[in-house]
Structures are given as C-alpha cells and as structure tokens.
C-alpha atoms as a PDB file:
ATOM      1  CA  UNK A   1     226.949 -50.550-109.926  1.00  0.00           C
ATOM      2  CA  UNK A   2     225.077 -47.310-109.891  1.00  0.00           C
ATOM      3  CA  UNK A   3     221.925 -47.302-111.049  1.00  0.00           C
ATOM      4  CA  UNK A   4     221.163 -45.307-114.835  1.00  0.00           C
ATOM      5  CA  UNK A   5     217.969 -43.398-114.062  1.00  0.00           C
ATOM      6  CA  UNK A   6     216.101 -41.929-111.534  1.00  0.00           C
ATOM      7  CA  UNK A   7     212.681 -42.058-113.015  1.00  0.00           C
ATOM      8  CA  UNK A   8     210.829 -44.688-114.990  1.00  0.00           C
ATOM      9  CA  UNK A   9     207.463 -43.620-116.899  1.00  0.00           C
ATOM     10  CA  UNK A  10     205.210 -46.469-118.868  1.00  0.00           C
ATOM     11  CA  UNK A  11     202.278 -46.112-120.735  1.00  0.00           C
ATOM     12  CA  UNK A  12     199.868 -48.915-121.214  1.00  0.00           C
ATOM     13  CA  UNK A  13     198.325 -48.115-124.494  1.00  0.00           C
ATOM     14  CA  UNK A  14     194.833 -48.463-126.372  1.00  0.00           C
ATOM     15  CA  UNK A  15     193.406 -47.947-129.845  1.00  0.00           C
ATOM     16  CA  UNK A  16     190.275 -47.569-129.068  1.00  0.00           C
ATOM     17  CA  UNK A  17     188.046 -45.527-131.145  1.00  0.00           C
ATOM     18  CA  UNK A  18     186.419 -43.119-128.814  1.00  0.00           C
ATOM     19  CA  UNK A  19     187.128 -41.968-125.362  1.00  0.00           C
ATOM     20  CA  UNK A  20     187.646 -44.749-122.801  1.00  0.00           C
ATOM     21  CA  UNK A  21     188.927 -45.324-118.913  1.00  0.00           C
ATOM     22  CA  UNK A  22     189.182 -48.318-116.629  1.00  0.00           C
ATOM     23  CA  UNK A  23     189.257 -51.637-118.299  1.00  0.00           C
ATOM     24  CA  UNK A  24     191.200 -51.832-122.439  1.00  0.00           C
ATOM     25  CA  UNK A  25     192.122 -48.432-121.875  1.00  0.00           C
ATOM     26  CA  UNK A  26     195.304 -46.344-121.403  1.00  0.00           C
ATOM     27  CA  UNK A  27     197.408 -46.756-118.080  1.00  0.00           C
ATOM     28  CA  UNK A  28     199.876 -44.438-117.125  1.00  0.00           C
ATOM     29  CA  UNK A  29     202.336 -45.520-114.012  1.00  0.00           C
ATOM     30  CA  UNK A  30     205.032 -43.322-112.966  1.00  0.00           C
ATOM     31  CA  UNK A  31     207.810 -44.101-110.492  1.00  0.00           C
ATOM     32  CA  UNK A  32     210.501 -42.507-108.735  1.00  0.00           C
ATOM     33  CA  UNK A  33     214.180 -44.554-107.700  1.00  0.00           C
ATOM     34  CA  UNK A  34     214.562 -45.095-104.443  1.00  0.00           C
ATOM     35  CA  UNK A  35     217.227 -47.135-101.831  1.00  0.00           C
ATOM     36  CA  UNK A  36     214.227 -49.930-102.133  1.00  0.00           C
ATOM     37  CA  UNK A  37     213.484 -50.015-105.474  1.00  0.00           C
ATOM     38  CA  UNK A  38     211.102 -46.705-105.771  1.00  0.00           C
ATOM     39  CA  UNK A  39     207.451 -44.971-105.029  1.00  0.00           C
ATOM     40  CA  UNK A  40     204.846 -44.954-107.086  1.00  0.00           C
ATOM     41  CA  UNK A  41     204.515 -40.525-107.994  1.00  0.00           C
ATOM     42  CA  UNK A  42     201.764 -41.178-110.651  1.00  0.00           C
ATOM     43  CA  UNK A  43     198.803 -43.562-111.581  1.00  0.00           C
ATOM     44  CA  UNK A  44     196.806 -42.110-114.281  1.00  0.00           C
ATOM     45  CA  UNK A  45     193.988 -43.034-116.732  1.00  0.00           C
ATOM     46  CA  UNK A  46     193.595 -40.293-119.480  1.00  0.00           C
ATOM     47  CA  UNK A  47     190.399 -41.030-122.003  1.00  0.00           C
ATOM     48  CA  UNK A  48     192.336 -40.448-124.875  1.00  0.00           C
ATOM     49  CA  UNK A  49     195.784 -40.726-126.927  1.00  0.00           C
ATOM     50  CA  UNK A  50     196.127 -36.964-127.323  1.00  0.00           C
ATOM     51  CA  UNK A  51     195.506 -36.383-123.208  1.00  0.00           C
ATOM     52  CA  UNK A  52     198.103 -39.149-122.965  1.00  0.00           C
ATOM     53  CA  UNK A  53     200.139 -38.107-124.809  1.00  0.00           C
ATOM     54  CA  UNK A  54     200.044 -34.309-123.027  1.00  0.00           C
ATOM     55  CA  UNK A  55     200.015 -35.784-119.830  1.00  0.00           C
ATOM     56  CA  UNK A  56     203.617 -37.709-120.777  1.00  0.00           C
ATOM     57  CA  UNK A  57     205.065 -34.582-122.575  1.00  0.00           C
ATOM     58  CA  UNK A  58     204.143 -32.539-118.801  1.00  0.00           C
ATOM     59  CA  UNK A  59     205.812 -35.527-117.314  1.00  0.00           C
ATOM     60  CA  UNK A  60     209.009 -36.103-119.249  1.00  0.00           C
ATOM     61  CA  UNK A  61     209.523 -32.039-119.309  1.00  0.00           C
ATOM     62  CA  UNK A  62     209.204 -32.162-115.592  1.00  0.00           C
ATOM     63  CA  UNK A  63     211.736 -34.871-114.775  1.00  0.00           C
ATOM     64  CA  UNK A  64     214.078 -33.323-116.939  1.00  0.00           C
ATOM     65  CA  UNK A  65     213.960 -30.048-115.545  1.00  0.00           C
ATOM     66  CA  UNK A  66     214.206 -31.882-112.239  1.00  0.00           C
ATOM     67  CA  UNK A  67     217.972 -33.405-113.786  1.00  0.00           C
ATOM     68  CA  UNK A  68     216.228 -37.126-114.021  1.00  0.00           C
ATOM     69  CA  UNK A  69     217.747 -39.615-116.412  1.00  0.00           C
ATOM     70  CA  UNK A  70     213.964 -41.305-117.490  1.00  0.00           C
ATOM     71  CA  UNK A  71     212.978 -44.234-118.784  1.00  0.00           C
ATOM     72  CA  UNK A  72     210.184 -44.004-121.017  1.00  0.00           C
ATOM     73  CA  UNK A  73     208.043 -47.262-122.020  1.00  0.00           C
ATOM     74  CA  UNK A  74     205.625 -48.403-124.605  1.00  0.00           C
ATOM     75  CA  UNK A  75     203.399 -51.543-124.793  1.00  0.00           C
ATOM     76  CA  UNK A  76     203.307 -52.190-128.152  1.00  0.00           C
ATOM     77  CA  UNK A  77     205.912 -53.018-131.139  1.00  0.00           C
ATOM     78  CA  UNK A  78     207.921 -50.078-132.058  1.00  0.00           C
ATOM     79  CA  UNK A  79     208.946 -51.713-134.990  1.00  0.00           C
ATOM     80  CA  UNK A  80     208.123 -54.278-138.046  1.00  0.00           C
ATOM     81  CA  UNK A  81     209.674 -57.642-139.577  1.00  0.00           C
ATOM     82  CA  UNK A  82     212.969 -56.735-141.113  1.00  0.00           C
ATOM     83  CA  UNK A  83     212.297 -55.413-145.348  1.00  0.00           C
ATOM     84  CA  UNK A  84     208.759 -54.150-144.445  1.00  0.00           C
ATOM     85  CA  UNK A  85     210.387 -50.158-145.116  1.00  0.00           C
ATOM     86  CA  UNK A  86     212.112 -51.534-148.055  1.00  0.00           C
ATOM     87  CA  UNK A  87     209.001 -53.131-149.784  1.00  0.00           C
ATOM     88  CA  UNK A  88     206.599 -50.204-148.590  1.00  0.00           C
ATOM     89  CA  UNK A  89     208.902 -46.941-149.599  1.00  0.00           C
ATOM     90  CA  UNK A  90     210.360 -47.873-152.917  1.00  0.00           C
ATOM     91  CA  UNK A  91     214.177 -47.603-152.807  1.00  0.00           C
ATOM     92  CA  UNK A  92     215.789 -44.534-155.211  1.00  0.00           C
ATOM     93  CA  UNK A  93     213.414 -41.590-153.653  1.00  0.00           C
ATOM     94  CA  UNK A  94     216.618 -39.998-152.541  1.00  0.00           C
ATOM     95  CA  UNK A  95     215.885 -40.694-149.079  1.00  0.00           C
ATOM     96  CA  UNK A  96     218.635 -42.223-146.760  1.00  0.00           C
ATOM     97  CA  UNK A  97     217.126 -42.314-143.392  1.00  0.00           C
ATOM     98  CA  UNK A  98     217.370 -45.862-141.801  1.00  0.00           C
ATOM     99  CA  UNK A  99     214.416 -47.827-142.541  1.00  0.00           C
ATOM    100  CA  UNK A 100     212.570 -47.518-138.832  1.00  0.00           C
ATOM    101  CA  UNK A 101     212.781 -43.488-139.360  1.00  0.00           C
ATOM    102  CA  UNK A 102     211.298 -44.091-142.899  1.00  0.00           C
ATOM    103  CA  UNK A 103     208.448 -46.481-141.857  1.00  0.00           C
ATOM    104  CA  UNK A 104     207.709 -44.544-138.646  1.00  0.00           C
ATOM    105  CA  UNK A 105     207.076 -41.246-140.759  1.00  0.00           C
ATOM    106  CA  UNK A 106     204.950 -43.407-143.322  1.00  0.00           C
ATOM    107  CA  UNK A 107     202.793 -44.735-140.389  1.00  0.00           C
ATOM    108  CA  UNK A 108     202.551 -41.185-138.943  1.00  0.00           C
ATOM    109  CA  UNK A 109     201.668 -39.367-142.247  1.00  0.00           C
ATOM    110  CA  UNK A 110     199.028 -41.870-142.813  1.00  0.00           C
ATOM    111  CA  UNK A 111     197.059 -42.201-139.390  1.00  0.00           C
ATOM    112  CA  UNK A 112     194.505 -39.317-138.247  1.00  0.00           C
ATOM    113  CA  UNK A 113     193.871 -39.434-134.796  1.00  0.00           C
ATOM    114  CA  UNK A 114     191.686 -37.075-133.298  1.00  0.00           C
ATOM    115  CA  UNK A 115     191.003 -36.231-129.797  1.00  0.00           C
ATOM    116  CA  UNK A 116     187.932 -37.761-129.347  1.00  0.00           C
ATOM    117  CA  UNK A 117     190.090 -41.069-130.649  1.00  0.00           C
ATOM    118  CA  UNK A 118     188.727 -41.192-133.834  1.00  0.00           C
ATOM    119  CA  UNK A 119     191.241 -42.924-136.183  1.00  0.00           C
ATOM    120  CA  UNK A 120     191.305 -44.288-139.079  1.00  0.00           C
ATOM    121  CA  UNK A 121     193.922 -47.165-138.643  1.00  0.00           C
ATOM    122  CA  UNK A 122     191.734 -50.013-140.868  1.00  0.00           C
ATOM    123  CA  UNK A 123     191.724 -47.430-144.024  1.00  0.00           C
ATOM    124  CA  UNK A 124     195.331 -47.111-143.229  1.00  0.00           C
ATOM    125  CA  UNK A 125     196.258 -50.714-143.114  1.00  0.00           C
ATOM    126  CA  UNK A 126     194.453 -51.775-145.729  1.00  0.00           C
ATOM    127  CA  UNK A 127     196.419 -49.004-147.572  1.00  0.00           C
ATOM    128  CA  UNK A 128     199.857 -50.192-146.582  1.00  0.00           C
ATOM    129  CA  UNK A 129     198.506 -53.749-147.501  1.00  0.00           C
ATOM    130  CA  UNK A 130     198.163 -52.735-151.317  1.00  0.00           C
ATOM    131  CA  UNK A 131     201.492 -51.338-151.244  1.00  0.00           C
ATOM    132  CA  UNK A 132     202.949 -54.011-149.699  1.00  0.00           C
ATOM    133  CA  UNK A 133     201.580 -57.366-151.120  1.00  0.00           C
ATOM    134  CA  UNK A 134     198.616 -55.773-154.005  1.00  0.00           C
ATOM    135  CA  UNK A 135     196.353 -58.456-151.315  1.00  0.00           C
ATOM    136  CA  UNK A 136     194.899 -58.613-147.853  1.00  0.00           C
ATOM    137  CA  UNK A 137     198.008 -59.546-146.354  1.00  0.00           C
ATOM    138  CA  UNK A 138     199.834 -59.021-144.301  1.00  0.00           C
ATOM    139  CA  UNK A 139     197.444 -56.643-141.995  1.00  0.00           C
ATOM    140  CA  UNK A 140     194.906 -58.435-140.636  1.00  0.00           C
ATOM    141  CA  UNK A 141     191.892 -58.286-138.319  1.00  0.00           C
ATOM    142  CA  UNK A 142     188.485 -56.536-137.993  1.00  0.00           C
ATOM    143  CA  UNK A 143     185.989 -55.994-135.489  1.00  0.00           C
ATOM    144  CA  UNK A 144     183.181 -56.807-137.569  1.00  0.00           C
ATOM    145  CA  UNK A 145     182.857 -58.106-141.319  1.00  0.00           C
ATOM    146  CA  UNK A 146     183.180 -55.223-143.914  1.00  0.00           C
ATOM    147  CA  UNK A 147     183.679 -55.267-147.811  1.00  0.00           C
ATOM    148  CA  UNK A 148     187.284 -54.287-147.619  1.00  0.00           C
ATOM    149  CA  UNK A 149     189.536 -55.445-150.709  1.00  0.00           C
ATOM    150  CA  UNK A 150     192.738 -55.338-149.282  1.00  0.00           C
ATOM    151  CA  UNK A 151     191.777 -55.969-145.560  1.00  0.00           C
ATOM    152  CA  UNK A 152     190.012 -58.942-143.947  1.00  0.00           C
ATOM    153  CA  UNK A 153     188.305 -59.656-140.953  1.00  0.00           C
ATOM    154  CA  UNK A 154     190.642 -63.587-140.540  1.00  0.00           C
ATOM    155  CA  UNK A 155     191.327 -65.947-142.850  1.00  0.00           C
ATOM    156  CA  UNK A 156     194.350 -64.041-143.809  1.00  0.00           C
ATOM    157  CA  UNK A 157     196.622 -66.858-145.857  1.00  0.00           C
ATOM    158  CA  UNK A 158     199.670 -68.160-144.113  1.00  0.00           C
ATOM    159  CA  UNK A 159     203.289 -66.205-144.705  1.00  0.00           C
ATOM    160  CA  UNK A 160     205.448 -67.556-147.757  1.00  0.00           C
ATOM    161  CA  UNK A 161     209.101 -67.748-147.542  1.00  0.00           C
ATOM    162  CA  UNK A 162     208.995 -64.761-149.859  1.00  0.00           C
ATOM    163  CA  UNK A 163     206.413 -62.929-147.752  1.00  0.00           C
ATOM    164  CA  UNK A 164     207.459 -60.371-144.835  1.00  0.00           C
ATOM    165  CA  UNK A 165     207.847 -62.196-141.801  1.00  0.00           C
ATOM    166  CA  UNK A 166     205.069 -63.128-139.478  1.00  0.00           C
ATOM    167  CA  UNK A 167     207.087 -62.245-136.624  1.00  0.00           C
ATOM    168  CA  UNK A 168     209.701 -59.958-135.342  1.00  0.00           C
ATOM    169  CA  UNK A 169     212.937 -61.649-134.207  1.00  0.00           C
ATOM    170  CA  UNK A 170     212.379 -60.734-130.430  1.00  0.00           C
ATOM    171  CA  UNK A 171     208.428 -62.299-130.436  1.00  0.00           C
ATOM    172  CA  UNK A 172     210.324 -65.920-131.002  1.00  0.00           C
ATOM    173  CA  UNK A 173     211.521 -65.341-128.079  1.00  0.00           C
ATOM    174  CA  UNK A 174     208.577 -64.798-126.057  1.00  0.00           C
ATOM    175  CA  UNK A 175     205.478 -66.617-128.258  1.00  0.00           C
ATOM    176  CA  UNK A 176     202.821 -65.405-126.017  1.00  0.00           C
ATOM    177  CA  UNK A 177     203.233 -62.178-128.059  1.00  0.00           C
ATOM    178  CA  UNK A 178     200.984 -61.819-131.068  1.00  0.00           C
ATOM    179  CA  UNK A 179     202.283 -60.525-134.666  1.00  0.00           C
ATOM    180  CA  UNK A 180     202.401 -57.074-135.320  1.00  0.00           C
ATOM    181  CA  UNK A 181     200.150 -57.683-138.215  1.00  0.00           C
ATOM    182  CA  UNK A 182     197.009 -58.507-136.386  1.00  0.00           C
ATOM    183  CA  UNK A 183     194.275 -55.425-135.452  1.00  0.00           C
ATOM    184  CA  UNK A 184     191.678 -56.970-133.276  1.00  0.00           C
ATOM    185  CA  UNK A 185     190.820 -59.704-131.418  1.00  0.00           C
ATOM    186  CA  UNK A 186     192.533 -61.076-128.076  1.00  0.00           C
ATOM    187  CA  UNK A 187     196.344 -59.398-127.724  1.00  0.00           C
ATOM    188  CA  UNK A 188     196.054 -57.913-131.183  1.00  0.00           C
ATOM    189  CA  UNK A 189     199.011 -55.323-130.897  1.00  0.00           C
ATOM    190  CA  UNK A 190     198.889 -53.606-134.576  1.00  0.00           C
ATOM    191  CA  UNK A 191     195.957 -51.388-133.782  1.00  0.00           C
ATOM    192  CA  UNK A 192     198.070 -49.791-130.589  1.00  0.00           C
ATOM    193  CA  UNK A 193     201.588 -50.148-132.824  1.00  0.00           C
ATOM    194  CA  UNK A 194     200.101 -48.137-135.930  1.00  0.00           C
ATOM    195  CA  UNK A 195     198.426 -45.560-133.367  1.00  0.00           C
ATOM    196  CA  UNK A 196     201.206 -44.982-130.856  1.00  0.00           C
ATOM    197  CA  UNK A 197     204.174 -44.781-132.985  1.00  0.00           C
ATOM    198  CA  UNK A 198     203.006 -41.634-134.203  1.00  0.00           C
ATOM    199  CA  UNK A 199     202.462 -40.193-130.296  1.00  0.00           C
ATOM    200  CA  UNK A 200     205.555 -41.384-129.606  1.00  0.00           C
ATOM    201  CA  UNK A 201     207.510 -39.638-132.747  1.00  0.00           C
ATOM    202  CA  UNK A 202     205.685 -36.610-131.659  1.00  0.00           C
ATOM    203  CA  UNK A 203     206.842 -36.639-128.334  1.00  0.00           C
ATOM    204  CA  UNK A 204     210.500 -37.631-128.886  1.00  0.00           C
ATOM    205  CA  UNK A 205     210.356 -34.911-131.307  1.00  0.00           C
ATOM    206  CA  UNK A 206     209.079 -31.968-129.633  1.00  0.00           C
ATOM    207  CA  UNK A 207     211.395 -29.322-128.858  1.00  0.00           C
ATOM    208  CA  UNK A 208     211.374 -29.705-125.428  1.00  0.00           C
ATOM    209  CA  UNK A 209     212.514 -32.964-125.515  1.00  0.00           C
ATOM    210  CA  UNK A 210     214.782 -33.401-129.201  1.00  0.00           C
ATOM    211  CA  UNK A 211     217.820 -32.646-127.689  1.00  0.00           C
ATOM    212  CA  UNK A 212     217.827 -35.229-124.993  1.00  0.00           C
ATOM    213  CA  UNK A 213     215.643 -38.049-125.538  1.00  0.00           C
ATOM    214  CA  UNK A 214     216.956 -41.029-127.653  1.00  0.00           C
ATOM    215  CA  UNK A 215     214.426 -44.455-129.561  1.00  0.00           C
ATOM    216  CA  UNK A 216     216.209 -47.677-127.898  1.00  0.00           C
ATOM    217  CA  UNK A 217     217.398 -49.490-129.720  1.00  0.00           C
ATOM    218  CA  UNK A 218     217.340 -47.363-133.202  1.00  0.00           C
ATOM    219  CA  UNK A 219     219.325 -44.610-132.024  1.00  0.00           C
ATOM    220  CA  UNK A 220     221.573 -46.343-129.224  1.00  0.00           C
ATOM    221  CA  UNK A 221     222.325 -49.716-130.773  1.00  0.00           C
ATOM    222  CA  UNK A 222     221.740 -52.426-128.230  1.00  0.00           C
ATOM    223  CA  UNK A 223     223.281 -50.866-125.104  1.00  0.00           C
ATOM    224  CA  UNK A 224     222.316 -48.274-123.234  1.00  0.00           C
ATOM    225  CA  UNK A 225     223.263 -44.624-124.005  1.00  0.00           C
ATOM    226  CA  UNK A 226     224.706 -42.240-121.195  1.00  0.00           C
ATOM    227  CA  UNK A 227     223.960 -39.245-123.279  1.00  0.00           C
ATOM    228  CA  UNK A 228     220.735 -39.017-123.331  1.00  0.00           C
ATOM    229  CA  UNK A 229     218.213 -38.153-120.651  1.00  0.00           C
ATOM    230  CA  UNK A 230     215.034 -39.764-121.586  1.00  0.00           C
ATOM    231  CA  UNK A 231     215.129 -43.242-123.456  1.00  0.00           C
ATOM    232  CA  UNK A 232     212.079 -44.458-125.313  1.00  0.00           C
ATOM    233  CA  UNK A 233     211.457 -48.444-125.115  1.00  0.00           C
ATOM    234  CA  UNK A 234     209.360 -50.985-126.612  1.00  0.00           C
ATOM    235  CA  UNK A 235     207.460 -52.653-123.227  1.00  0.00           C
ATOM    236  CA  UNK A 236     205.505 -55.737-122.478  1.00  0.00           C
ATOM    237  CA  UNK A 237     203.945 -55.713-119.274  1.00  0.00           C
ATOM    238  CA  UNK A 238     203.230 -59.804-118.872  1.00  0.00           C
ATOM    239  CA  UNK A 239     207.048 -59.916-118.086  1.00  0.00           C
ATOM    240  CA  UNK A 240     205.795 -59.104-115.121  1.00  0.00           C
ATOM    241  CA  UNK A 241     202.863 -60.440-112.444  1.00  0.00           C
ATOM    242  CA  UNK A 242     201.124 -57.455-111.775  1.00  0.00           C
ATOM    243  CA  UNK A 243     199.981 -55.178-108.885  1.00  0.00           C
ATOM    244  CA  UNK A 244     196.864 -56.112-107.388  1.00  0.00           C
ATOM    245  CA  UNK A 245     194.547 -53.284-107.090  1.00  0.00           C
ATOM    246  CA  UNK A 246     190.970 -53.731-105.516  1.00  0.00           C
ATOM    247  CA  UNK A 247     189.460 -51.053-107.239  1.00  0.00           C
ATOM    248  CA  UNK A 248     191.209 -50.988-110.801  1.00  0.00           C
ATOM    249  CA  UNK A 249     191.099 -52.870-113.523  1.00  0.00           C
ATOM    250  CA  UNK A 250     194.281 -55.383-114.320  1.00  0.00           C
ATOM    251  CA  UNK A 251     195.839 -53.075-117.172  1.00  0.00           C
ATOM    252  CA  UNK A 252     196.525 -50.295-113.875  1.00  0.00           C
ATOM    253  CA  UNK A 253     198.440 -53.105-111.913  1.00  0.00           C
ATOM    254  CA  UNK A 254     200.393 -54.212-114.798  1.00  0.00           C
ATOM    255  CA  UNK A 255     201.526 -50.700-115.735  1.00  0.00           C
ATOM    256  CA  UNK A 256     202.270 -50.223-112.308  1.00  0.00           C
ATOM    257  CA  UNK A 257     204.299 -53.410-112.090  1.00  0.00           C
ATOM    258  CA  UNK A 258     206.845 -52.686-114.686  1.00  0.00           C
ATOM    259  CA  UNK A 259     207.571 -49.637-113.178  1.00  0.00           C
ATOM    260  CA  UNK A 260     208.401 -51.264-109.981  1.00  0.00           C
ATOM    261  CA  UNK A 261     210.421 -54.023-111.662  1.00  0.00           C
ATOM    262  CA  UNK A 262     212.383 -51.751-113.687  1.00  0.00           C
ATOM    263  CA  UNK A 263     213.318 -49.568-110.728  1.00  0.00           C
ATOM    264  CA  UNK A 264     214.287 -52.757-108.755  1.00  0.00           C
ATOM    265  CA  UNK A 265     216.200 -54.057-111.573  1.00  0.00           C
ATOM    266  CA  UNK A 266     218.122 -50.873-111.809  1.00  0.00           C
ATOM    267  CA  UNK A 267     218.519 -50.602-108.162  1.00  0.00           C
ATOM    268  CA  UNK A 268     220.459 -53.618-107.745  1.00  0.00           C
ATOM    269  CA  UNK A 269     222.534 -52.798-110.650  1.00  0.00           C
ATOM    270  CA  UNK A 270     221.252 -55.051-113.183  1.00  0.00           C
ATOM    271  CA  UNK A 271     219.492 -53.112-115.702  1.00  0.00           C
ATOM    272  CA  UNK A 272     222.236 -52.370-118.012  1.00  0.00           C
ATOM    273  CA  UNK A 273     221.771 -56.245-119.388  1.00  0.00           C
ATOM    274  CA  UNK A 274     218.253 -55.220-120.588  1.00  0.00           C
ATOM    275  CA  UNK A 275     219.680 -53.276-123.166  1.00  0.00           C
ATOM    276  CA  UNK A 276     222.047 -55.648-124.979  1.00  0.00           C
ATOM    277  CA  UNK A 277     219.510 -58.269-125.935  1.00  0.00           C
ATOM    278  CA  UNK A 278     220.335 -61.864-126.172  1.00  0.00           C
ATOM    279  CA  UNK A 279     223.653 -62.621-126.525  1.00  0.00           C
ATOM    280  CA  UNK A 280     222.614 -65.085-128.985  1.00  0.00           C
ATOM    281  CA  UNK A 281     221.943 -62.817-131.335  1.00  0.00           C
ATOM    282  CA  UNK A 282     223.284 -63.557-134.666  1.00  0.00           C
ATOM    283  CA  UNK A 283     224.896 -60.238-136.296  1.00  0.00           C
ATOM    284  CA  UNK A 284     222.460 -60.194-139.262  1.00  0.00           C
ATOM    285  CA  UNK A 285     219.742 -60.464-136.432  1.00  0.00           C
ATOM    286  CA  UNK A 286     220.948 -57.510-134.173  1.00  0.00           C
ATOM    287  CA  UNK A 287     221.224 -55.246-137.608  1.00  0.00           C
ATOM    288  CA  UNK A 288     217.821 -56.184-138.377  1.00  0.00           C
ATOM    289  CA  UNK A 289     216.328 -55.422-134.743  1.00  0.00           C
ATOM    290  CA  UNK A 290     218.648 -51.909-134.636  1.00  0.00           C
ATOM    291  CA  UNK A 291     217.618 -51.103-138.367  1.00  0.00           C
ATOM    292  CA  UNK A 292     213.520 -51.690-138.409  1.00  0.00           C
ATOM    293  CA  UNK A 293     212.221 -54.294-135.686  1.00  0.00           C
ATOM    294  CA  UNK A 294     213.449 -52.595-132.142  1.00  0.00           C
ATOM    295  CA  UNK A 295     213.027 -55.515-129.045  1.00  0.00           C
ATOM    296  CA  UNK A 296     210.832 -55.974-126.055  1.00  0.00           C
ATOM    297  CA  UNK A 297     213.112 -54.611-123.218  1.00  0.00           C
ATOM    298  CA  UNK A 298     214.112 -57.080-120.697  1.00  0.00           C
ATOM    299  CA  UNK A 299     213.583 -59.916-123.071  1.00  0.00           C
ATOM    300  CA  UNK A 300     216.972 -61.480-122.838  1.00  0.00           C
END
C-alpha cells in the first residue's frame, strides 16, 4: 500500500505563562518519509506559542510548496465531552456550525495570548465554568490558592449523571490520559487544550493554508481524506517510548518519537487504520467524537 504523506510535523505543546525552553516547554520534531521509515529535517524549541506557531506556519507553507501531503500533530485534546457546545452557546442564536467549530471559536475569542506567553486561560475557565454549571465545575486546577468563585484550586465535586462528562470517549480507552477539565498539576492537559486550539484555528485558517489543510476527524469523518494536503491531529506522545537524547530534555525525544513512528507506520502501509478509530465504536459514539470530542490518533 502506498504510503499517504511524505512529511509528518508534531508539536509538543506548553501553557506556560512566560517564555520557556528545554524541560515543560514546546517541542517541535519534523520528519521527512523515507524507504526506512524517514530523517529527522527539524528539532526545534521556540520560547513561545506565537514563535511556534510562526515557525509551523514557515513549515507547513514550505512542504506544501514542496507538493508534500503533511501530517500535522497536536499533544493535547482538540476537543470536549460530547454537549459541552450545546450547554455553553445557547441553542437558537442562528448559528449552525457543528458544535467543535462553535466551541473552538468560543475558546479562541476568549483566550489572550501574548507573545511573551502571557494568557489569561484561569479568567477564561472560570468564565466558561459560570456558563456552563453557575459553579466551579467542571474546570479545575490552580497553581496556587486564589479567591476565585467559579474556579478552584482541587476539590472540584465528582461528575453527576447530569453533569458533562469527565472524560472524552477516546481517554477510556487509554486511562493514563487526564480529563480535559483539569489546568495544573501532573499531565493536566486543559491549560495546553484551551491555549493551542486557538494556534491551531489560526493556522488551519490562514490563507496560505485554508484551501488545503483539513481538522481530523471534524472535517474528514473517521478516515483519512485524499483531498487535502495537510491534516491536523489530536497527538499523544506516550504511545510511544521515546528518543533518547543526552543533551535534551524527555519532551524533545518524545516529539521526536512520534514522528518516527508515524513515518514507519505509514511506510509499511499501515497508517490508514489510525484514522478509523476503534471499530468498536458505537454509532452514537463516532457522531459524538466527529461532532465535538475529535480522538487521540493511533488509539485504536
């Protein structure tokens, strides 16, 4: 089977609040396809989202003018439990974009990111708390204690069968994960998920890149679409052992890891399968991860 791109670009991503390299930082690995699986053509460690994210716009614009189908990665959740658009945007605004597009704009109007990393991702979850729940729930996590109403440090009360999910469908499947919900402390993902999902929006729609660049699995379905040149997907790097660099910290040799696994994977033809998902899927369950949650690719 031939092999669907030539070129596979992931980002391992931070939140942090002002510039940063080496360890907890951002981790950019880039690899070209080869006979043997591919060489490494990029191992970089910008201080800060908005470098990143100029450094992966240079990149993707390159490789495209070069004719490369890409694959573009992400570690952390491009999406939310299933009804968290539905309960945050009130239905009967007139607007009938699918419920990811909805809550990725929300996220992205919200969050102010300089570039000197100063964000304000707290003020904005505690916001999207009170419009979700009128409590501190379900946004969790602080570095430190502050009087915040609708946002607490822990002790966040446990998920109701009313509530918004704790997880996503795909983190069942691979528990190590941690909910999308928490902000800090060890593996906390929602710090990187409310901060990147507006970098990658912006890059997926800049005019360089609009026409050919498609959001697996919200714009493809589960499969993997021919069409487009560049394919944005959700990433988790401890699928993977990772590289084992002397001088660099373990976030470089897990970035550079997937790249080499994915461009092994699609070297021998397999890669397609990392697309469809489980095949246990239930059909309300693949709606829900097509319409708001997305999936970890290569969790299967």
């Amino acid at each position: 089977m031939a092999s669907l791109f030539d070129a596979y670009v992931m980002a391992d991503w931070s939140a942090a609040s002002a510039p940063r390299q080496g360890r907890d930082s951002i981790w950019i690995a880039e690899r070209r396809r080869t006979d043997r699986g591919g060489r490494r053509t990029l191992l970089a460690n910008p201080p800060t989202r908005q470098e990143a994210t100029a450094l992966l716009l240079l990149r993707l614009e390159r490789l495209a003018a070069d004719g490369c189908r890409v694959l573009a990665g992400f570690d952390f959740p491009f999406g939310y439990p299933a009804g968290t658009a539905d309960r945050l945007i009130a239905s009967g605004h007139g607007d009938q974009s699918p419920a990811w597009r909805r809550l990725w704009r929300e996220i992205s109007d919200g969050m102010e990111d300089d570039d000197a990393n100063r964000n304000n991702r707290f003020d904005l979850a505690e916001r999207l708390n009170r419009r979700l729940s009128g409590e501190a729930f379900p946004f969790w996590g602080l570095p430190r204690e502050e009087p915040r109403r609708f946002l607490h440090r822990r002790g966040r009360r446990a998920h109701g069968v009313d509530d918004l999910a704790e997880r996503r469908i795909c983190e069942r499947y691979v528990r190590r994960t941690q909910p999308v919900w928490k902000l800090a402390g060890i593996g906390a993902v929602g710090g990187q998920a409310l901060t990147g999902i507006p970098r990658v929006r912006e890059l997926r729609r800049h005019a360089a890149l609009s026409g050919i660049a498609r959001i697996w699995p919200f714009e493809t379905g589960l499969a993997h679409d021919a069409t487009a040149q560049i394919l944005f997907a959700e990433i988790y790097p401890s699928l993977v052992a990772p590289s084992q660099f002397a001088d660099l910290p373990k976030d470089a040799g897990q970035v550079d890891a997937v790249t080499r696994w994915l461009a092994q994977t699609d070297s021998d033809g397999a890669i397609a399968g990392f697309f469809a998902g489980p095949g246990g899927l239930r059909p309300a369950e693949r709606r829900a991860v097509v319409r708001e949650e997305a999936w970890i690719l290569g969790v299967a």
